[in-house]
Protein backbone atom coordinates (compact mmCIF):
# COMPACT_ATOMS: atom_id res chain seq x y z
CA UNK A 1 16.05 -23.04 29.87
CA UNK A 2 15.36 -19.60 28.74
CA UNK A 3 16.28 -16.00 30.99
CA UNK A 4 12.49 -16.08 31.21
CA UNK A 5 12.04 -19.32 32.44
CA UNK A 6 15.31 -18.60 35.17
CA UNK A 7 13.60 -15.52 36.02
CA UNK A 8 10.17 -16.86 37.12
CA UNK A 9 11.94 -20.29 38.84
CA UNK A 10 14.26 -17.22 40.95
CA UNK A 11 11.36 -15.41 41.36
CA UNK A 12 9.69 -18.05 43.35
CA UNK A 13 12.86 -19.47 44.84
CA UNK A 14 12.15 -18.55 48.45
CA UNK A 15 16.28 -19.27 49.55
CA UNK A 16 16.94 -17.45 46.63
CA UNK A 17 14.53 -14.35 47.27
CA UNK A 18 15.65 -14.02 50.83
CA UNK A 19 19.78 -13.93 49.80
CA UNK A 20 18.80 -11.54 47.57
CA UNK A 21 16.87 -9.46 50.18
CA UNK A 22 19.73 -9.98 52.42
CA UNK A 23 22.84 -8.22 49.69
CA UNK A 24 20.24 -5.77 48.63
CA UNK A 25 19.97 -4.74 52.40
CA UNK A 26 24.09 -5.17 52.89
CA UNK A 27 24.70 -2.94 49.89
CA UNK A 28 22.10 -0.38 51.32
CA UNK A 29 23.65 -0.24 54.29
CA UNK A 30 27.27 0.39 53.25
CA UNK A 31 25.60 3.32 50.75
CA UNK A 32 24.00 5.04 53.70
CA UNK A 33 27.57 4.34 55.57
CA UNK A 34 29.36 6.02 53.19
CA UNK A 35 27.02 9.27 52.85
CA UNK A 36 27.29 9.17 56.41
CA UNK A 37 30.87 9.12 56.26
CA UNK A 38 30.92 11.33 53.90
CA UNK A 39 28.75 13.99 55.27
CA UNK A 40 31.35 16.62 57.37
CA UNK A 41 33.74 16.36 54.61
CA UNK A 42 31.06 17.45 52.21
CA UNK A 43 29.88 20.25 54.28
CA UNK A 44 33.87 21.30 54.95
CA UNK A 45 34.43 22.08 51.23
CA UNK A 46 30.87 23.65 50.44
CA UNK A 47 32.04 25.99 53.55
CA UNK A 48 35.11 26.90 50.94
CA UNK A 49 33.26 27.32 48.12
CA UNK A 50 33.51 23.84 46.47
CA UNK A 51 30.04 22.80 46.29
CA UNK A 52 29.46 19.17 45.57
CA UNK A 53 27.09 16.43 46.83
CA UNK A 54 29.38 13.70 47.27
CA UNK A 55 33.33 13.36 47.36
CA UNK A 56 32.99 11.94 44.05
CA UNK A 57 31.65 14.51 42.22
CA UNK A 58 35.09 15.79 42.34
CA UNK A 59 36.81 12.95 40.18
CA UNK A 60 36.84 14.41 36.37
CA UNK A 61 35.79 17.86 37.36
CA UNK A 62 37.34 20.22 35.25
CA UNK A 63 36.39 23.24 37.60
CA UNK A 64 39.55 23.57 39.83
CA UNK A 65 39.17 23.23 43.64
CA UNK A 66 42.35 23.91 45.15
CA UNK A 67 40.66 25.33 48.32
CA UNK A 68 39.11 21.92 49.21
CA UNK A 69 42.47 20.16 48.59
CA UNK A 70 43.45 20.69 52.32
CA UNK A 71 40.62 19.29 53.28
CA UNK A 72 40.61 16.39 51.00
CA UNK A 73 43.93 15.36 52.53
CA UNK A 74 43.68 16.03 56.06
CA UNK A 75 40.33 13.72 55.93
CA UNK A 76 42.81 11.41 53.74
CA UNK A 77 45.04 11.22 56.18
CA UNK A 78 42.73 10.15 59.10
CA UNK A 79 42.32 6.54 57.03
CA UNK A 80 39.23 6.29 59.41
CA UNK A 81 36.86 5.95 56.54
CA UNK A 82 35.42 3.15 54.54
CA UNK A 83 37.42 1.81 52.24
CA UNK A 84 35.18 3.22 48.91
CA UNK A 85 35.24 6.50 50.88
CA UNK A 86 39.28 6.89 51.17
CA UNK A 87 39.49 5.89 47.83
CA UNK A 88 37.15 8.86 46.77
CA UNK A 89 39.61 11.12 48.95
CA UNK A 90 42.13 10.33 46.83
CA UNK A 91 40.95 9.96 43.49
CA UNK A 92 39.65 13.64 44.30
CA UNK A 93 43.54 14.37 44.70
CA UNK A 94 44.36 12.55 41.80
CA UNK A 95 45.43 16.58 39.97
CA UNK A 96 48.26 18.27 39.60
CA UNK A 97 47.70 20.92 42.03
CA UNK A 98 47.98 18.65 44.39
CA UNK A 99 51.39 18.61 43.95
CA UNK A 100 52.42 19.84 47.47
CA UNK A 101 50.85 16.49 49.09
CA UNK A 102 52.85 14.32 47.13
CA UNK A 103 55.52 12.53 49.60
CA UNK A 104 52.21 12.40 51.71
CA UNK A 105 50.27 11.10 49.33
CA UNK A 106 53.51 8.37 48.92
CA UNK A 107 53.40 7.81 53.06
CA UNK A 108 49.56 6.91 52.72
CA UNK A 109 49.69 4.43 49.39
CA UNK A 110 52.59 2.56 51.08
CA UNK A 111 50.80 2.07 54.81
CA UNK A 112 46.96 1.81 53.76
CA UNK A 113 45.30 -1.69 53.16
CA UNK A 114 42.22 -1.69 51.32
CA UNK A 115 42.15 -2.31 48.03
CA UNK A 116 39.99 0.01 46.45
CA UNK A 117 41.98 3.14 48.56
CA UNK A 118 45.22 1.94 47.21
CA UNK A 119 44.45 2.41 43.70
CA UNK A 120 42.95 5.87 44.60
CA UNK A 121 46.10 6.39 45.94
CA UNK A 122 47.95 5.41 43.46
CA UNK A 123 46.17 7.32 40.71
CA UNK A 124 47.09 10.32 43.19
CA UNK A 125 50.96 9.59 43.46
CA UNK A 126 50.73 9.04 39.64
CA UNK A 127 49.43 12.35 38.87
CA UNK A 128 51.11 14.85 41.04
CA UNK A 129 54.38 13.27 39.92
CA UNK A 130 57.05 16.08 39.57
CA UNK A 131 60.08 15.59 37.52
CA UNK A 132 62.58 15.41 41.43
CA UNK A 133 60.16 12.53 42.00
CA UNK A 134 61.31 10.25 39.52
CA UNK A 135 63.74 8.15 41.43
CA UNK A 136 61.18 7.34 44.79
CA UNK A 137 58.12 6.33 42.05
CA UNK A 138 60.37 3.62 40.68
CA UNK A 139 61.05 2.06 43.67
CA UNK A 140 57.68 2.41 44.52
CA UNK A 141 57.09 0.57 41.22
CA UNK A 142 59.64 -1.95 41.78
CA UNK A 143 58.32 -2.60 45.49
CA UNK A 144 56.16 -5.61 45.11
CA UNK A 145 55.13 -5.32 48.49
CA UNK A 146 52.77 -2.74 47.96
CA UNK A 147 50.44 -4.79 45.73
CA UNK A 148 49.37 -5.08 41.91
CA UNK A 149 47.72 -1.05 42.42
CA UNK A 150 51.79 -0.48 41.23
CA UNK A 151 50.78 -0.77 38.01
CA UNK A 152 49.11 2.36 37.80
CA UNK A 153 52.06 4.40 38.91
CA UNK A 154 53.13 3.69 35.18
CA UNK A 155 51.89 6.74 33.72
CA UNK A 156 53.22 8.65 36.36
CA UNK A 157 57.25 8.12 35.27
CA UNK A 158 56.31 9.74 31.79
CA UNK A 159 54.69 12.22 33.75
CA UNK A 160 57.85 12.63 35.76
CA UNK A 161 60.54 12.38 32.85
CA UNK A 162 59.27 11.82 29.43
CA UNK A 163 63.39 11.13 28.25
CA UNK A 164 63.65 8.32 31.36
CA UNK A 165 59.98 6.66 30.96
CA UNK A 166 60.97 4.84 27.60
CA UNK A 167 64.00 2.80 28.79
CA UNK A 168 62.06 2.07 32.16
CA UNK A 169 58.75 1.26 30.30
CA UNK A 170 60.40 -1.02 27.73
CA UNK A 171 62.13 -2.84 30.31
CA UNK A 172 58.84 -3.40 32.71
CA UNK A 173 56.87 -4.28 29.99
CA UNK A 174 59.08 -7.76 30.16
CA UNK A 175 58.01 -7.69 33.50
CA UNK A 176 54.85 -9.30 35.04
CA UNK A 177 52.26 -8.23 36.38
CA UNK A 178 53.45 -4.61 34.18
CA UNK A 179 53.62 -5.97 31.26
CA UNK A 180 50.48 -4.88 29.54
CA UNK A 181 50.39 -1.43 31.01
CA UNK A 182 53.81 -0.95 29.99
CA UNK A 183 53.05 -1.79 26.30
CA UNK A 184 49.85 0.22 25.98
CA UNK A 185 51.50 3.47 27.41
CA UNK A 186 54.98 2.85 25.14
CA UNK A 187 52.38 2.59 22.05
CA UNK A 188 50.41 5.51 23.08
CA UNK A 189 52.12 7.70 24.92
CA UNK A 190 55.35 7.35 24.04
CA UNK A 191 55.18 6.17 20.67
C-alpha cells in the first residue's frame, strides 16, 4: 500500500477521523491553557521592560533580561502551572545571571514532578553553576532519585570546576544511564 493509498483509506476512516478530531481538540485545548497560564506572567515582565509574547521567547535570547528574572522565579516557584509552562519558567532561567536563584533553583528540581519541568530545571541548576557549588551538583548527580533529567546536570560540573569535571566525567561515563553524556562532553569539552 502506498502513503497515498493510507491517506485516502484514513481519510474516510470515520473511527479514525473522529480520534483525530478528538487529539486535535486535546492539543488545542492545552495550547489555549498554557497562553492562558501564561498570560500575567507575560504582562509582569513587559511591565519591566522585557517585552516578549510568550515565556519562551526568552530561551536563546541573547538580549539580557535580568529585570524579569524575579519574576520568572517567583512564578517558578508557585509550581501551579502546567507542566510545559514551568518548564518554560525555567528554561528562561537557564543563564548565568541567574546565579542568585541557584540553591532555589536546586529546592525546585529536587521536589517538582513533571517531566518536562524537571529538565527545565535542570538545564537551570546546570547553568548558574558557580564554582562553591560543585560538591551539592554531584550529589545531585549521583541522586538517582531525582530521575534520568540528572543527566543534564553534566555540563554543569565543568561549568563549576573545569580541573574536577574530568576525573568525575571519566568515571560517570562508566556509569549508566550517564554514560553517553559523559563521553560526548569529555570529547568536546574537555578534550
Amino acid at each position: 500500500m502506498t502513503a497515498a493509498e493510507l491517506n485516502a483509506q484514513l481519510e474516510n476512516d470515520d473511527l479514525y477521523q473522529r480520534k483525530l478530531a478528538s487529539l486535535q481538540e486535546h492539543n488545542r485545548k492545552i495550547a489555549a491553557e498554557g497562553r492562558y497560564a501564561e498570560s500575567e506572567i507575560v504582562e509582569e515582565l513587559r511591565e519591566v521592560g522585557v517585552d516578549v509574547e510568550e515565556i519562551w521567547d526568552l530561551v536563546n535570547r541573547t538580549e539580557p533580561y535580568p529585570q524579569g528574572l524575579p519574576i520568572l522565579m517567583d512564578h517558578l516557584e508557585r509550581l501551579s502551572y502546567p507542566d510545559r509552562t514551568l518548564e518554560g519558567l525555567a528554561s528562561a532561567l537557564a543563564v548565568a545571571e541567574a546565579r542568585p536563584f541557584w540553591h532555589r533553583l536546586v529546592r525546585l528540581f529536587r521536589e517538582v514532578e513533571g517531566e518536562d519541568a524537571r529538565q527545565g530545571l535542570a538545564a537551570a541548576v546546570s547553568a548558574t553553576v558557580g564554582p562553591e557549588h560543585y560538591e551539592e551538583l554531584l550529589s545531585l548527580i549521583n541522586d538517582s532519585a531525582l530521575g534520568e533529567e540528572r543527566i543534564i546536570l553534566l555540563e554543569g560540573l565543568i561549568r563549576s570546576d573545569r580541573s574536577r569535571a574530568r576525573n568525575d566525567l571519566e568515571h560517570l561515563s562508566l556509569v549508566s544511564p550517564f554514560s553517553n553524556e559523559a563521553r560526548r562532553l569529555l570529547k568536546r569539552k574537555l578534550p
